[in-house]
Structures are given as C-alpha cells and as structure tokens.
C-alpha atoms as a PDB file:
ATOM      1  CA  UNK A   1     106.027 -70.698  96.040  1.00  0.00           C
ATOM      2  CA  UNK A   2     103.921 -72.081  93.517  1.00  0.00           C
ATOM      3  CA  UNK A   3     103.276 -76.066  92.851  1.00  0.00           C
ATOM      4  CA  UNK A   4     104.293 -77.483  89.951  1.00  0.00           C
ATOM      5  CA  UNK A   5     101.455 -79.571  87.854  1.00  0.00           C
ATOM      6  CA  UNK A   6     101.151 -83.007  86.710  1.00  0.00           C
ATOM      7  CA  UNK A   7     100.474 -81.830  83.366  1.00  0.00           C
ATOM      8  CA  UNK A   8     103.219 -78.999  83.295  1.00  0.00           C
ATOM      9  CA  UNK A   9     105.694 -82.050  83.919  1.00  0.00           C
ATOM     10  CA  UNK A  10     104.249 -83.712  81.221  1.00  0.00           C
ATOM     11  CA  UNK A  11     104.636 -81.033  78.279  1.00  0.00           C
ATOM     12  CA  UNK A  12     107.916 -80.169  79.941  1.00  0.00           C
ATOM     13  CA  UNK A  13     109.170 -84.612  79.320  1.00  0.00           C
ATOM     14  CA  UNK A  14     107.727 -84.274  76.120  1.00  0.00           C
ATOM     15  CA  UNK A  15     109.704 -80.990  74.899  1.00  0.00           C
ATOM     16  CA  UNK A  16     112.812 -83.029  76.230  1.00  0.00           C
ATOM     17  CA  UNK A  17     112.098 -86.494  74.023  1.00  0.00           C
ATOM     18  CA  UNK A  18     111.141 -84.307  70.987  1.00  0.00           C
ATOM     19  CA  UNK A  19     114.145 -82.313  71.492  1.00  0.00           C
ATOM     20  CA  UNK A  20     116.281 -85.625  72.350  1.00  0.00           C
ATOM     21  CA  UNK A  21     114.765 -86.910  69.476  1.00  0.00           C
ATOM     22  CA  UNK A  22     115.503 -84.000  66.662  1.00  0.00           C
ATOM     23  CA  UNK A  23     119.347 -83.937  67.706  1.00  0.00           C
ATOM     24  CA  UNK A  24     119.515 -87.588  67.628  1.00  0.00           C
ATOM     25  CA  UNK A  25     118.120 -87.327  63.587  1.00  0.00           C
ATOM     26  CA  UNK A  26     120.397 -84.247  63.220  1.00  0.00           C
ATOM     27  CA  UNK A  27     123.636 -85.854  64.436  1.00  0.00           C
ATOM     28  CA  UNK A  28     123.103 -89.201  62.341  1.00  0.00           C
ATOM     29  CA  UNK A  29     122.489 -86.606  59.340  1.00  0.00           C
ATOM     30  CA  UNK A  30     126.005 -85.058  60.419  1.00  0.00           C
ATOM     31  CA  UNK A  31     127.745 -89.008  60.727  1.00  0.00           C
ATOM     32  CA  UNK A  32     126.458 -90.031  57.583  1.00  0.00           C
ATOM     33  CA  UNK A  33     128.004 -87.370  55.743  1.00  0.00           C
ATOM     34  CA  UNK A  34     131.026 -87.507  57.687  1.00  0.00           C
ATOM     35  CA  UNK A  35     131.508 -91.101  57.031  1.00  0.00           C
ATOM     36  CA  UNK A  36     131.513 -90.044  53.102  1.00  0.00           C
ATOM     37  CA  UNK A  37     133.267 -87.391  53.667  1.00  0.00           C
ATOM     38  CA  UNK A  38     135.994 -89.318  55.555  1.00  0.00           C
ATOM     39  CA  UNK A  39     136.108 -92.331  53.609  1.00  0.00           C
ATOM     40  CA  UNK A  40     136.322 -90.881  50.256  1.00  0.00           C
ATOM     41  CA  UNK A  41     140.313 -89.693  50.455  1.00  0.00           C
ATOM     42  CA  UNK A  42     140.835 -92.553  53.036  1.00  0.00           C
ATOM     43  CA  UNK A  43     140.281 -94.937  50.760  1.00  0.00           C
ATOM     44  CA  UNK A  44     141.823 -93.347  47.826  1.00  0.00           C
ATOM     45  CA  UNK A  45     145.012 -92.638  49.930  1.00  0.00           C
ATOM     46  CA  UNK A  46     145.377 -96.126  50.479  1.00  0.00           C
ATOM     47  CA  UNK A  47     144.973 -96.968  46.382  1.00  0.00           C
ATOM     48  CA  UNK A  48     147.653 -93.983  45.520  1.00  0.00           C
ATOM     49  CA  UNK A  49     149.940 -93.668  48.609  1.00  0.00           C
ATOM     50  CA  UNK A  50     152.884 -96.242  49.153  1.00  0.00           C
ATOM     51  CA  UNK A  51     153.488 -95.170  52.529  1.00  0.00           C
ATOM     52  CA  UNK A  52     149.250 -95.435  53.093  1.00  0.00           C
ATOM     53  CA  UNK A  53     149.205 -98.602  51.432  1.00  0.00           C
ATOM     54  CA  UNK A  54     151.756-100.431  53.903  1.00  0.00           C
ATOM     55  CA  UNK A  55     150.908 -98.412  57.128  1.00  0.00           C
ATOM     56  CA  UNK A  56     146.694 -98.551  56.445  1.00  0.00           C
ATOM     57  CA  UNK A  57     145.236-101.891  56.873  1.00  0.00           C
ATOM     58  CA  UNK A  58     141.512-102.720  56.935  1.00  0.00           C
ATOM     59  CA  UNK A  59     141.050-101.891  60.543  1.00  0.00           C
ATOM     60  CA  UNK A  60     142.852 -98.697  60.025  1.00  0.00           C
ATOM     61  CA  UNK A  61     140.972 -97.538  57.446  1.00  0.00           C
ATOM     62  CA  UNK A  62     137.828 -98.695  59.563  1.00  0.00           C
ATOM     63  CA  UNK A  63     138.718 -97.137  62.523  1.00  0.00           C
ATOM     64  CA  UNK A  64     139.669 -93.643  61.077  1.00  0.00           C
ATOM     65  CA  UNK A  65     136.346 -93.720  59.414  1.00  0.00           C
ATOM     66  CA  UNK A  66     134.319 -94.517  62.171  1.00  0.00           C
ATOM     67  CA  UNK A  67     136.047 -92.078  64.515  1.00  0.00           C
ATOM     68  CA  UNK A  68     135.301 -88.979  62.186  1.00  0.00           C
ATOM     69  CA  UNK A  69     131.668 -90.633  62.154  1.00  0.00           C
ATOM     70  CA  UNK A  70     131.451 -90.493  65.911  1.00  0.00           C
ATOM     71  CA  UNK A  71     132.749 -87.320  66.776  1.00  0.00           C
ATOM     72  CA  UNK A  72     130.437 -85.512  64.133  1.00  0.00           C
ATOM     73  CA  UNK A  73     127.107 -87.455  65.702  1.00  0.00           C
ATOM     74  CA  UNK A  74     127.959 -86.320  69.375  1.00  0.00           C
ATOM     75  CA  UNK A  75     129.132 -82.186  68.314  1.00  0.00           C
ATOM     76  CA  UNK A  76     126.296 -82.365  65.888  1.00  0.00           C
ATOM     77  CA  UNK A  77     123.771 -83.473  68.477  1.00  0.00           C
ATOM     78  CA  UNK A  78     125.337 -81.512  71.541  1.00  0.00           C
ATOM     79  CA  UNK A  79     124.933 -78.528  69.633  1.00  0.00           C
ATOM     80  CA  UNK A  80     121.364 -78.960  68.234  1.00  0.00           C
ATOM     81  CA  UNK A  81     120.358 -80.211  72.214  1.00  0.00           C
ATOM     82  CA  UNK A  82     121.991 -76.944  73.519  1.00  0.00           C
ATOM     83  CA  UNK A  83     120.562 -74.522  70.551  1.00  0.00           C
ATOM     84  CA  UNK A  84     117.031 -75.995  71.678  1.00  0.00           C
ATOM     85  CA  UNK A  85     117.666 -75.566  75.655  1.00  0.00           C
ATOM     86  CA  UNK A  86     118.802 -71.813  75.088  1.00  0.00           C
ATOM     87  CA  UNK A  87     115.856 -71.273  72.393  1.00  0.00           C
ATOM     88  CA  UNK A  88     112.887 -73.008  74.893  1.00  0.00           C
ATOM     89  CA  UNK A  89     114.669 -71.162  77.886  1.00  0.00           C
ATOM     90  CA  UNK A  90     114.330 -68.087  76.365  1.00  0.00           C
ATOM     91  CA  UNK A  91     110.651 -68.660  75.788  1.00  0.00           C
ATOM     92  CA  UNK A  92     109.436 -69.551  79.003  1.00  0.00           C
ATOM     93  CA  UNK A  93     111.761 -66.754  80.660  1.00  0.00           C
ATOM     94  CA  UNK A  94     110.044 -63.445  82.172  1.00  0.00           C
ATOM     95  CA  UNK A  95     109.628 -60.816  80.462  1.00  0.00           C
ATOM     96  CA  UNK A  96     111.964 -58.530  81.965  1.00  0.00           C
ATOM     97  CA  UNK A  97     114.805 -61.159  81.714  1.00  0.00           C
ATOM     98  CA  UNK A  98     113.425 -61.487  77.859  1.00  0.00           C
ATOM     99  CA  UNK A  99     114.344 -57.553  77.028  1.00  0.00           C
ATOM    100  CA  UNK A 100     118.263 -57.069  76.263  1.00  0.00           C
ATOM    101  CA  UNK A 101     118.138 -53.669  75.366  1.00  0.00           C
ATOM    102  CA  UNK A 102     120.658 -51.279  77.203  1.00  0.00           C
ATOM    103  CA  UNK A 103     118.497 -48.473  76.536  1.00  0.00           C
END
C-alpha cells in the first residue's frame, strides 16, 4: 500500500479550487445570458399580452427571470465540474485502464 504525500494532497486541493473555480466563472457566464435570454420575451409579453399584463406582476416577472438564471448557473457548473473530474480521472488512470480498444 503506498502512503499518500503531503504535497500530492496539495496539487490534488489545488486541481479541485481551480476546477471549483472555472465552473463557478462558466455557470455565471451561462446565468448571465440566461437572464437576457429570459427576460427579453418576459418583459415584452407583459407590454403585448392582456392576459400577461393582468396575471404578471413585478415579482412574477422577477421570479421567472431569476429561476431560468439559477437553473442555468447550477447545470452549467455541474456539467463543467463533472467534464473536469472525468477529464483529470482519465489522466491520472493506469495505463491499461487508459486503452479502450477492443482489439
């Protein structure tokens, strides 16, 4: 069994914040254009729609913006932390677990 080393640990924590760190950036990316995105024909709905304009107040409007927002942070940033776990896993694997071939 081999020991694990101090400074193994620490390359291995520092992988995880930059990788924390890039899907955190990539997932705002995602919520700022889905806030555009969402807000756009929300907002215009409400200025053309009868039914939008009584049913849609403020905190409507707010809250289907903001929701939209939210979800595309967290899918946007679970998918960019799970990309980066398979791609690092794959690169510290063993060889013979790295070759796929059937052959």
């Amino acid at each position: 069994m081999s020991t694990v080393t101090r400074s193994y640990l620490d390359q291995r924590l520092a992988a995880a914040q930059r990788c924390s760190k890039e899907a955190a950036m990539a997932g705002a990316k995602a919520a700022a254009v889905a806030t555009v995105a969402a807000a756009v024909p929300t907002l215009a709905s409400v200025r053309m729609l009868p039914w939008a304009r009584a049913h849609l107040n403020p905190t409507g409007q707010a809250l289907i913006i903001s929701t939209v927002a939210g979800m595309a942070y967290f899918i946007v940033a679970d998918k960019t932390i799970l990309s980066m776990a398979r791609k690092h896993s794959y690169e510290t694997a063993p060889e013979h677990l790295k070759n796929t071939s059937f052959h």
